[in-house]
C-alpha atoms as a PDB file:
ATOM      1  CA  UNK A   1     267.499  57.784 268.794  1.00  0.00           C
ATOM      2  CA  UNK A   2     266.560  57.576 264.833  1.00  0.00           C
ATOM      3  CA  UNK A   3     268.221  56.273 262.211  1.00  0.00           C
ATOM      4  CA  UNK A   4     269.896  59.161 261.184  1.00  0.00           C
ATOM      5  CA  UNK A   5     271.376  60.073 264.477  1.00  0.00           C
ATOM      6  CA  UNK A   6     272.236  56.207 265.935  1.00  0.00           C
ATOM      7  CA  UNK A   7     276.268  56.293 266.776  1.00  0.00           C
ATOM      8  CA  UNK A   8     277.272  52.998 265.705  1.00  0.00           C
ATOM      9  CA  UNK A   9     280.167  51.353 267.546  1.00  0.00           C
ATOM     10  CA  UNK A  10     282.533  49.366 265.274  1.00  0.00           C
ATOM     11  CA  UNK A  11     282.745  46.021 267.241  1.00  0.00           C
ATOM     12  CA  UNK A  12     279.050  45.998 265.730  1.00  0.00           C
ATOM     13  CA  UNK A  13     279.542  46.028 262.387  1.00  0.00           C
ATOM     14  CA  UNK A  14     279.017  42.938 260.261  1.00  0.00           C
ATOM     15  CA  UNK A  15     282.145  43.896 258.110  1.00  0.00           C
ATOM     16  CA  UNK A  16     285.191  45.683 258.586  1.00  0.00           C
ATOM     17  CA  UNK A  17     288.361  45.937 255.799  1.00  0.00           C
ATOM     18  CA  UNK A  18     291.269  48.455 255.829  1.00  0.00           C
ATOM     19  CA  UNK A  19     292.302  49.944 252.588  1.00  0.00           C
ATOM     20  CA  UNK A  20     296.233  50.549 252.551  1.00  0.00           C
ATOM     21  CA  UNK A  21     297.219  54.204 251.736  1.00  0.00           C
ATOM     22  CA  UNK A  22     297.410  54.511 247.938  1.00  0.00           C
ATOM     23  CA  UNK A  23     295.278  50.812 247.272  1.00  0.00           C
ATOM     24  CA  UNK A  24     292.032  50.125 245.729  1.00  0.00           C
ATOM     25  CA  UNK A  25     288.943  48.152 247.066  1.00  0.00           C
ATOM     26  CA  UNK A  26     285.705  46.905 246.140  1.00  0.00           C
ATOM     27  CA  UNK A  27     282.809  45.384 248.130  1.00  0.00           C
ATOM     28  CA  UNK A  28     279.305  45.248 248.095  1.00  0.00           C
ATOM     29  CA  UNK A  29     276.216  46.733 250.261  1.00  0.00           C
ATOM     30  CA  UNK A  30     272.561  45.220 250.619  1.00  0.00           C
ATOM     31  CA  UNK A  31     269.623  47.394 250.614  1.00  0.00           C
ATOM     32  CA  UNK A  32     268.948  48.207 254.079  1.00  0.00           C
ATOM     33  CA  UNK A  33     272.745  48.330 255.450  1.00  0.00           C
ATOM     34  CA  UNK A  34     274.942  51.164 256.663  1.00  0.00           C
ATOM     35  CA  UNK A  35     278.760  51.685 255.137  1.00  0.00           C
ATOM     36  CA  UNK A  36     280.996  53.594 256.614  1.00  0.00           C
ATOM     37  CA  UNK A  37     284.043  55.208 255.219  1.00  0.00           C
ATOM     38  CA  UNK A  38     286.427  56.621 257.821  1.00  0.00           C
ATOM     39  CA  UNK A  39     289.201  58.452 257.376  1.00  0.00           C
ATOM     40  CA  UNK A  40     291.568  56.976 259.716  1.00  0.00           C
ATOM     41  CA  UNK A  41     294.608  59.489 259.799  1.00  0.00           C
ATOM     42  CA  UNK A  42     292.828  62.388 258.651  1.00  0.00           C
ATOM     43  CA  UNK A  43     292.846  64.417 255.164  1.00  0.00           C
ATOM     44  CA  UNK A  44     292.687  61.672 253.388  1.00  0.00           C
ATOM     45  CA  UNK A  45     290.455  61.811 249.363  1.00  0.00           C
ATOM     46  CA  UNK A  46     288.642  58.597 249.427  1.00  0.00           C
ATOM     47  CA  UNK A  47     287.329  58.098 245.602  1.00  0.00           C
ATOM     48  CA  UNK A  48     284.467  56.244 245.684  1.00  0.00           C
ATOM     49  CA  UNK A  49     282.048  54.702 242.546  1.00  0.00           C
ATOM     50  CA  UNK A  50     278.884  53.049 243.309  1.00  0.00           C
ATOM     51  CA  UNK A  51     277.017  50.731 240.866  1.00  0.00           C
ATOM     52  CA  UNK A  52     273.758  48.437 240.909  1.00  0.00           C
ATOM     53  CA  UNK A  53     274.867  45.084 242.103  1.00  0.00           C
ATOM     54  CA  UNK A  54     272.378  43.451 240.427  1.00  0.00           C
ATOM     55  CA  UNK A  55     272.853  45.513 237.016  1.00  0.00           C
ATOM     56  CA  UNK A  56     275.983  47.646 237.173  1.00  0.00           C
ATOM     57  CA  UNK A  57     274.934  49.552 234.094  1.00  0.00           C
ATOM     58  CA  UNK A  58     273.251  51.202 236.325  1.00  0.00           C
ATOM     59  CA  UNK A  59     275.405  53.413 238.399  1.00  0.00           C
ATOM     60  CA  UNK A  60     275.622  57.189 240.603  1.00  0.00           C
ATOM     61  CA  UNK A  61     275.173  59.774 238.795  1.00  0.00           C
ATOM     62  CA  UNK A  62     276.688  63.264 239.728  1.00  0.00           C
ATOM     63  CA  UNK A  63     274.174  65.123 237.313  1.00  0.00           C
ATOM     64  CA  UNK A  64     271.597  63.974 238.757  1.00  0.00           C
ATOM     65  CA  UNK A  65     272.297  64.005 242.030  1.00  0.00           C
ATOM     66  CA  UNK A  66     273.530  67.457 241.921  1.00  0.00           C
ATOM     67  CA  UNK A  67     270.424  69.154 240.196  1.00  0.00           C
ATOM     68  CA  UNK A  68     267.794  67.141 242.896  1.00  0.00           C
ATOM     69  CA  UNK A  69     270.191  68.571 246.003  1.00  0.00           C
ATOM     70  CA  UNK A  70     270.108  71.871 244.240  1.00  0.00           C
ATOM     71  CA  UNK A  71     273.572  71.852 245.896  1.00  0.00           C
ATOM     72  CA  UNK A  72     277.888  71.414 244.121  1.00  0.00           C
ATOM     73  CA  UNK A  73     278.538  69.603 247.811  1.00  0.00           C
ATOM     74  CA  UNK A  74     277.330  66.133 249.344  1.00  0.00           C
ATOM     75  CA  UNK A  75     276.687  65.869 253.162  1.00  0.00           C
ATOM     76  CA  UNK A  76     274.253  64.945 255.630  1.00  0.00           C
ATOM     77  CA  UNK A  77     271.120  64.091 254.225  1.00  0.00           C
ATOM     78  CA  UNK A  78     272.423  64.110 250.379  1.00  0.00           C
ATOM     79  CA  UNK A  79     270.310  61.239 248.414  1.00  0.00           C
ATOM     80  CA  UNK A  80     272.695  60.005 245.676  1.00  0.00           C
ATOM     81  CA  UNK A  81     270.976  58.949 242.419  1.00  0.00           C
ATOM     82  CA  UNK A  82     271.790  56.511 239.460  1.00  0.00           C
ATOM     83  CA  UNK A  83     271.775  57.357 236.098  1.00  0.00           C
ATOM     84  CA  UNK A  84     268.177  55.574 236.063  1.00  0.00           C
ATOM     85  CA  UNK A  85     266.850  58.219 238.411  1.00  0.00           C
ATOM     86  CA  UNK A  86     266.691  55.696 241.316  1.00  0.00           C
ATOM     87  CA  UNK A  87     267.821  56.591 244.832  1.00  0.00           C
ATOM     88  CA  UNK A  88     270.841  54.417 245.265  1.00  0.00           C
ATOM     89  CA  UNK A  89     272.414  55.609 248.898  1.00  0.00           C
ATOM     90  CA  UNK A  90     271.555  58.603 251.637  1.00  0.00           C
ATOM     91  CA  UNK A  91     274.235  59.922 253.574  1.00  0.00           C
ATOM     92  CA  UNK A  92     272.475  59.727 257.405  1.00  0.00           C
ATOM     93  CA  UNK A  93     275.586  60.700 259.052  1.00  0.00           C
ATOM     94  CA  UNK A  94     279.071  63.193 258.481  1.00  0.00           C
ATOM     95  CA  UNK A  95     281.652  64.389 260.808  1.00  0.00           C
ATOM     96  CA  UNK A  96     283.390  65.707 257.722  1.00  0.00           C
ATOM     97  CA  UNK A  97     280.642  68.191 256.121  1.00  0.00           C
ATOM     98  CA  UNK A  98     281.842  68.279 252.625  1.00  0.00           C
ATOM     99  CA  UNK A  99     282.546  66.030 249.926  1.00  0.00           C
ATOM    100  CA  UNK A 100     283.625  66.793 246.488  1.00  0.00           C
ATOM    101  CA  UNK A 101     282.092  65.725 243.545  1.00  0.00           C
ATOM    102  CA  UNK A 102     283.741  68.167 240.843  1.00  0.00           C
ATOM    103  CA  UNK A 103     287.107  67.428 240.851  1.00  0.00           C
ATOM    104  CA  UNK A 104     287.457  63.576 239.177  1.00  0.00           C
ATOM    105  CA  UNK A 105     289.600  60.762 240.239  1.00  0.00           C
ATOM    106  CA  UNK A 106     293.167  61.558 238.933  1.00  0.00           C
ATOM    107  CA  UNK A 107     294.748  59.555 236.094  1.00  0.00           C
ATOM    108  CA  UNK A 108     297.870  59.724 233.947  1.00  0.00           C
ATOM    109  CA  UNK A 109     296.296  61.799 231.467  1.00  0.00           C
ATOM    110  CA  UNK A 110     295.364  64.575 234.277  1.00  0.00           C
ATOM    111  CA  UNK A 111     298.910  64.395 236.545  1.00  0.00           C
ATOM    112  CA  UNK A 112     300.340  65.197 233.090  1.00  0.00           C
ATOM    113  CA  UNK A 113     298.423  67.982 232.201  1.00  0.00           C
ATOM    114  CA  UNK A 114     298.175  69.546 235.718  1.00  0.00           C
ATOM    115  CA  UNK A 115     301.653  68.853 236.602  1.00  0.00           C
ATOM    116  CA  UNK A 116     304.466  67.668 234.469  1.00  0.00           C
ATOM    117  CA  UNK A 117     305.305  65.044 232.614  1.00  0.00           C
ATOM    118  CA  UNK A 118     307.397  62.873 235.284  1.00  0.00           C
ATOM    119  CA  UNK A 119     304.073  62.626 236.981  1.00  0.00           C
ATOM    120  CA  UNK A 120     302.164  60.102 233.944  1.00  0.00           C
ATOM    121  CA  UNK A 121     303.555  56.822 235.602  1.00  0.00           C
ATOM    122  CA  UNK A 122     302.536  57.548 239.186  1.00  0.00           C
ATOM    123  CA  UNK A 123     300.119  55.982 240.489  1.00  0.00           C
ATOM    124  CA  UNK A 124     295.996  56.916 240.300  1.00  0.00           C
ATOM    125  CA  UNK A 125     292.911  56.660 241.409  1.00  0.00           C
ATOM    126  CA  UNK A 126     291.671  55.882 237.890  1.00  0.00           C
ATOM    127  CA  UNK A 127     293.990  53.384 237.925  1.00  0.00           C
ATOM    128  CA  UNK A 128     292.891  51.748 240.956  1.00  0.00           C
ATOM    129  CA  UNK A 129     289.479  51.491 239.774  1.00  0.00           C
ATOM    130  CA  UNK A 130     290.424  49.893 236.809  1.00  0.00           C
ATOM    131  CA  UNK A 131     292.547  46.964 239.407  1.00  0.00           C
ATOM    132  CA  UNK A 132     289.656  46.614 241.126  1.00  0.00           C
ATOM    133  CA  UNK A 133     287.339  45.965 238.438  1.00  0.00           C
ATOM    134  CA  UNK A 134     289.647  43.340 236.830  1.00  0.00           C
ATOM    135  CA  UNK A 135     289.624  41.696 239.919  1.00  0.00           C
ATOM    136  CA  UNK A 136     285.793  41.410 240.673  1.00  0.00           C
ATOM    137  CA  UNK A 137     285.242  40.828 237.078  1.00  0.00           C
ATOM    138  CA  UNK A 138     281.600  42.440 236.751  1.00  0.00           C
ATOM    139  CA  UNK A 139     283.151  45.828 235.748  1.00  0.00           C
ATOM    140  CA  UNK A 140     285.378  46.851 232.941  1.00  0.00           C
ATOM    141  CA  UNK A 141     287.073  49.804 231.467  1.00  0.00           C
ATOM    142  CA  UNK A 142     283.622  51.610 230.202  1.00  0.00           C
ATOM    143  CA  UNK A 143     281.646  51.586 233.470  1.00  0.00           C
ATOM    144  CA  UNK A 144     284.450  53.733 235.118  1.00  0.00           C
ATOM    145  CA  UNK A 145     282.513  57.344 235.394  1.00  0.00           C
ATOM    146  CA  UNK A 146     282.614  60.754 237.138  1.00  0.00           C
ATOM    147  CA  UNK A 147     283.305  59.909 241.195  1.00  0.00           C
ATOM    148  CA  UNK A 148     283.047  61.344 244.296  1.00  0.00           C
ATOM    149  CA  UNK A 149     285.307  62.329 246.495  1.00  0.00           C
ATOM    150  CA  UNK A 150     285.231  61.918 249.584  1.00  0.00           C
ATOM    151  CA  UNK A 151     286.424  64.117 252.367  1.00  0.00           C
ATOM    152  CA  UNK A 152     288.321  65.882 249.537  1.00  0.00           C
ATOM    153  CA  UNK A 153     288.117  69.704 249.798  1.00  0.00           C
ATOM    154  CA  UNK A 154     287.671  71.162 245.749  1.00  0.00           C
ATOM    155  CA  UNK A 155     285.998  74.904 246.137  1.00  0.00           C
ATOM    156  CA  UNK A 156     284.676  76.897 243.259  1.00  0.00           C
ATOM    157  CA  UNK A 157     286.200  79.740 242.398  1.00  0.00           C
ATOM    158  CA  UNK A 158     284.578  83.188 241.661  1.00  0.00           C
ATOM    159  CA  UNK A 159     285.125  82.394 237.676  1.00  0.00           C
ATOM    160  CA  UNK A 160     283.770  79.025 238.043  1.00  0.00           C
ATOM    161  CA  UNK A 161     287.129  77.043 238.338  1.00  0.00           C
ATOM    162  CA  UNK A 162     288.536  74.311 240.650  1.00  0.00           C
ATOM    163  CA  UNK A 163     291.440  74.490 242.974  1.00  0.00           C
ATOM    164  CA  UNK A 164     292.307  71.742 244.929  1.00  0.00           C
ATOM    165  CA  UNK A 165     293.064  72.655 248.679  1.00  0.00           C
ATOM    166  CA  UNK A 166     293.876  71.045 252.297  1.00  0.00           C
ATOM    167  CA  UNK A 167     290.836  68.420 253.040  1.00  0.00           C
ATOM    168  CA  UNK A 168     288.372  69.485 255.827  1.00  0.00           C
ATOM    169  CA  UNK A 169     288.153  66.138 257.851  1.00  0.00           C
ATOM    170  CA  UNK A 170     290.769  64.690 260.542  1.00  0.00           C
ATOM    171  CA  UNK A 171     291.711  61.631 262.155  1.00  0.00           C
ATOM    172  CA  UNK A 172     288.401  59.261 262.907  1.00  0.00           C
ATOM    173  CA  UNK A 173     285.598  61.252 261.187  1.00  0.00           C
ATOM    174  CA  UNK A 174     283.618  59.453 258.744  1.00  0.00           C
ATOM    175  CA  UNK A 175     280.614  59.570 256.793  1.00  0.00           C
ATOM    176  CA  UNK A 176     277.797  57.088 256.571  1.00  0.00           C
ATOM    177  CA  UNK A 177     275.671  56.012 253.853  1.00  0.00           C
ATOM    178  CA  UNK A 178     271.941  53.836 253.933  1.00  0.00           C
ATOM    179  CA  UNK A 179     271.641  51.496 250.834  1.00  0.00           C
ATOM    180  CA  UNK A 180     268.662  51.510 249.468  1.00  0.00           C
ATOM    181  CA  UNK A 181     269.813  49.377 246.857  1.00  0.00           C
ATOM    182  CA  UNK A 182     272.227  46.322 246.934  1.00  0.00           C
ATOM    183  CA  UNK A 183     275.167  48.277 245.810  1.00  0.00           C
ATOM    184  CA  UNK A 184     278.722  47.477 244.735  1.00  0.00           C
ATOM    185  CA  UNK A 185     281.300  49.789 246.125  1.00  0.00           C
ATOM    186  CA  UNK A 186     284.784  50.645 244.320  1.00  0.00           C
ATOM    187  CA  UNK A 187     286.906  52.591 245.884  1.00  0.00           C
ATOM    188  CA  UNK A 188     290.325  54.138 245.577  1.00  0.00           C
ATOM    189  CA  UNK A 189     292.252  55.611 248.597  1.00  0.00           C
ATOM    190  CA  UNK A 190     293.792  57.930 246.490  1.00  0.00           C
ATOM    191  CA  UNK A 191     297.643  58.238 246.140  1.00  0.00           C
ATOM    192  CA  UNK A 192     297.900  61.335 244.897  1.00  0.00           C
ATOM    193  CA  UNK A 193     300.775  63.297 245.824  1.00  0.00           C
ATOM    194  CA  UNK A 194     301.141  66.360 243.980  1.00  0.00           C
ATOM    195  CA  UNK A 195     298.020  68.650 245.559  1.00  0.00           C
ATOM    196  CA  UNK A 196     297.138  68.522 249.277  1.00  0.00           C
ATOM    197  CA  UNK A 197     294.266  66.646 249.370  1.00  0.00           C
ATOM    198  CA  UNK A 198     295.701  64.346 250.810  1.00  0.00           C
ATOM    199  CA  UNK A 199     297.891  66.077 252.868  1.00  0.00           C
ATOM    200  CA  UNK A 200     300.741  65.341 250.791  1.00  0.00           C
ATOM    201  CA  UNK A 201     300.791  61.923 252.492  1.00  0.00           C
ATOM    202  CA  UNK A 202     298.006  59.363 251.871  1.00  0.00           C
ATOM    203  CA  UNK A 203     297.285  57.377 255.030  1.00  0.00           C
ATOM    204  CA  UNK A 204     294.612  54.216 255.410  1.00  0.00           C
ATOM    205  CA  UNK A 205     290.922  54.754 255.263  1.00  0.00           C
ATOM    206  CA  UNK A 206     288.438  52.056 256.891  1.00  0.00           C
ATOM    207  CA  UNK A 207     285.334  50.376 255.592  1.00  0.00           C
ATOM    208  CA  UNK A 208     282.739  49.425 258.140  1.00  0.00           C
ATOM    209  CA  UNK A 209     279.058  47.752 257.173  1.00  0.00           C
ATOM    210  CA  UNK A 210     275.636  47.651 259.863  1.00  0.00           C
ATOM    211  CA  UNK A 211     272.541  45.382 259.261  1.00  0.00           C
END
């Protein structure tokens, strides 16, 4: 069995974290090991930055990635890139079979405009990232960028819009990713409660790392 197609079982994994529903979390990858984020309850957005350990100027870049997959949607086999051009992380493995990477981590700024105003001091993802970073203390303010989402279901509409719809994964699927880079990991498990994806109830997600 390759790479690729190896089921890993999780009392194998070197690392293992929770992320409470609604919290942010950051941790870092070495080249050569496997993360896995797994949506534990199902339809649950997992927003997810990835940076350069070593330099975390460098970081993913949806442009990039995007025009070398030829393709709006990550899955199995994706190669995400940095803004340097370098491969940072493959996804080898996804139950899920689509990740967003259009719609943007939500913010004050965007609840207000997409919802109302009683939304600006709820809770965000962009938020999150910005605990996160504090707390490691290698990130600030400017190095928060475009995200992806995953297992959060954004299609494209006929005119070229975004709607924002009920997620496509359930309880226990997951996707993998292969570092090929050490790579620093920030992550919120989005609390957003005024569109369905997360089922208008954000649940825990699970972080898992392989040698």
């Amino acid at each position: 069995m390759n790479a690729t197609t190896e089921i890993r079982s999780a009392e194998t994994a070197i690392y293992q974290a929770t992320i409470a529903a609604g919290e942010p979390f950051i941790c870092e990858v070495k080249a050569g090991q496997t993360l896995r984020l797994l949506d534990l309850e199902g339809n649950q957005a997992v927003d997810t930055l990835f940076f350069n350990a070593r330099n975390p100027r460098e970081r993913y870049d949806p442009q990039r990635t995007l025009r070398k997959q030829g393709r709006v949607y990550l899955g199995e086999g994706s190669v995400l890139y940095s803004n340097l051009g370098q491969p940072m992380l493959t996804i080898t493995r996804d139950l899920c079979g689509r990740h967003d990477t259009l719609g943007g981590a939500c913010a004050q700024e965007s609840n207000t405009v997409r919802y109302a105003l009683s939304t600006r001091y709820m809770h965000s993802c962009r938020d999150n990232f910005l605990r996160a970073s504090l707390h490691d203390g290698r990130l600030g303010k400017r190095d928060i960028s475009a995200n992806i989402n995953f297992f959060m279901n954004v299609p494209v509409t006929a005119e070229g819009g975004l709607t924002f719809e009920d997620g496509l994964s359930g309880p226990g699927k997951y996707v993998e990713l292969l570092a090929h880079i050490d790579t620093l990991v920030l992550i919120s498990n989005c609390p957003q409660l005024n569109n369905p994806c997360n089922g208008w109830n954000p649940t825990p997600a699970q972080v898992l790392i392989w040698n």
